[in-house]
C-alpha atoms as a PDB file:
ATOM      1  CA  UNK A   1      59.726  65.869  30.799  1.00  0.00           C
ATOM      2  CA  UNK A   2      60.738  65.772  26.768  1.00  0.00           C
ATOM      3  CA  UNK A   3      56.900  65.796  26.077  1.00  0.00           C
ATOM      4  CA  UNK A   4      56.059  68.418  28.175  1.00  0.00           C
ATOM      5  CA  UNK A   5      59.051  70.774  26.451  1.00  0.00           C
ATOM      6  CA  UNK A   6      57.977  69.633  23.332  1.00  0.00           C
ATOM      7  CA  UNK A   7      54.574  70.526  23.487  1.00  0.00           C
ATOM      8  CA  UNK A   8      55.105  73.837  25.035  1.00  0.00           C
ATOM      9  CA  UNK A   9      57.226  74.729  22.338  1.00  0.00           C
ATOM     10  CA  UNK A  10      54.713  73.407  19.771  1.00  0.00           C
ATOM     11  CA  UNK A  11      52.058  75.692  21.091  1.00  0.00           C
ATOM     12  CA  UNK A  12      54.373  78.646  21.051  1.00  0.00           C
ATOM     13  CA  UNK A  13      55.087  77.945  17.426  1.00  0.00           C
ATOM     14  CA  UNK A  14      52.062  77.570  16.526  1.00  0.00           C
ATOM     15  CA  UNK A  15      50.399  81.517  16.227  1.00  0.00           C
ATOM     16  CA  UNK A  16      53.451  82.871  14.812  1.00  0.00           C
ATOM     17  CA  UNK A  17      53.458  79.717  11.444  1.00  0.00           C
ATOM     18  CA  UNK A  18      49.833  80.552  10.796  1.00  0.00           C
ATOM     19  CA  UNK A  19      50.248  84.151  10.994  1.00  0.00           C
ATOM     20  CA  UNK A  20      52.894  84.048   8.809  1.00  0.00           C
ATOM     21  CA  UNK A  21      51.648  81.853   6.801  1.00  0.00           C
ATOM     22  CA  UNK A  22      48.334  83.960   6.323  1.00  0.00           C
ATOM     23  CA  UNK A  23      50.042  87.250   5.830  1.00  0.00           C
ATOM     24  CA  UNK A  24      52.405  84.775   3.120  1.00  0.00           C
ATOM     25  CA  UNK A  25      49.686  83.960   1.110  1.00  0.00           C
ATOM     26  CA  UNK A  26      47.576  87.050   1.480  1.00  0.00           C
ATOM     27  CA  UNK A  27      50.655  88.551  -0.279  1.00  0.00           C
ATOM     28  CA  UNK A  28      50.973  86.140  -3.095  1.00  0.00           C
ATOM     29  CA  UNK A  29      47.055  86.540  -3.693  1.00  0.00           C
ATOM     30  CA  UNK A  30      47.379  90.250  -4.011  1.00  0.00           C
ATOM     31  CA  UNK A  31      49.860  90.096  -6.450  1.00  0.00           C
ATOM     32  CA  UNK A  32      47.625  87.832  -8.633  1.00  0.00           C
ATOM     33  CA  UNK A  33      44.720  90.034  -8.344  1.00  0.00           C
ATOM     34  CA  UNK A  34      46.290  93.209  -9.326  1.00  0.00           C
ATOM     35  CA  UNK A  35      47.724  91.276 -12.619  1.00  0.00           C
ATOM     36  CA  UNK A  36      44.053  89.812 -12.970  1.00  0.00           C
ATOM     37  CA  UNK A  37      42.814  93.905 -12.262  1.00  0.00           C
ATOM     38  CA  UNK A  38      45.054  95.438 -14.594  1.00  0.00           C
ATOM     39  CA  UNK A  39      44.057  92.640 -17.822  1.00  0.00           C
ATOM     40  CA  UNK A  40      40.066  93.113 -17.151  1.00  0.00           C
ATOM     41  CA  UNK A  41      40.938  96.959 -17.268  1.00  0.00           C
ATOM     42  CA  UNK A  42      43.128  96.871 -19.980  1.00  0.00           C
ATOM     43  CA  UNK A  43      41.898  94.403 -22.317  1.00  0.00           C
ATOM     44  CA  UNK A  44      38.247  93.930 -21.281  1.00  0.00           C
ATOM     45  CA  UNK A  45      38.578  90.933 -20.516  1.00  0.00           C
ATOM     46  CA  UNK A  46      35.780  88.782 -18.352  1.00  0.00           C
ATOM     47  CA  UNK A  47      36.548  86.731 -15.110  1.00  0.00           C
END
């Protein structure tokens, strides 16, 4: 009965982590590429 609880709540867990996680690191990426935007604008500078 444990392992059946445990892997129902598992499952439920899981699509909420990866979104999260996704939507975490799309975030963090952005953030980088707007710095990385701004210096090739500014300064000319290459990739």
């Amino acid at each position: 009965m444990k392992k059946i609880i445990h892997i129902y709540i598992f499952k439920e867990m899981i699509p909420n982590f990866t979104t999260s996680l996704i939507v975490f690191t799309f975030l963090i990426l952005a953030g980088r590429i707007l710095k990385l935007t701004e210096w090739m604008v500014n300064h000319g500078i290459d990739l």
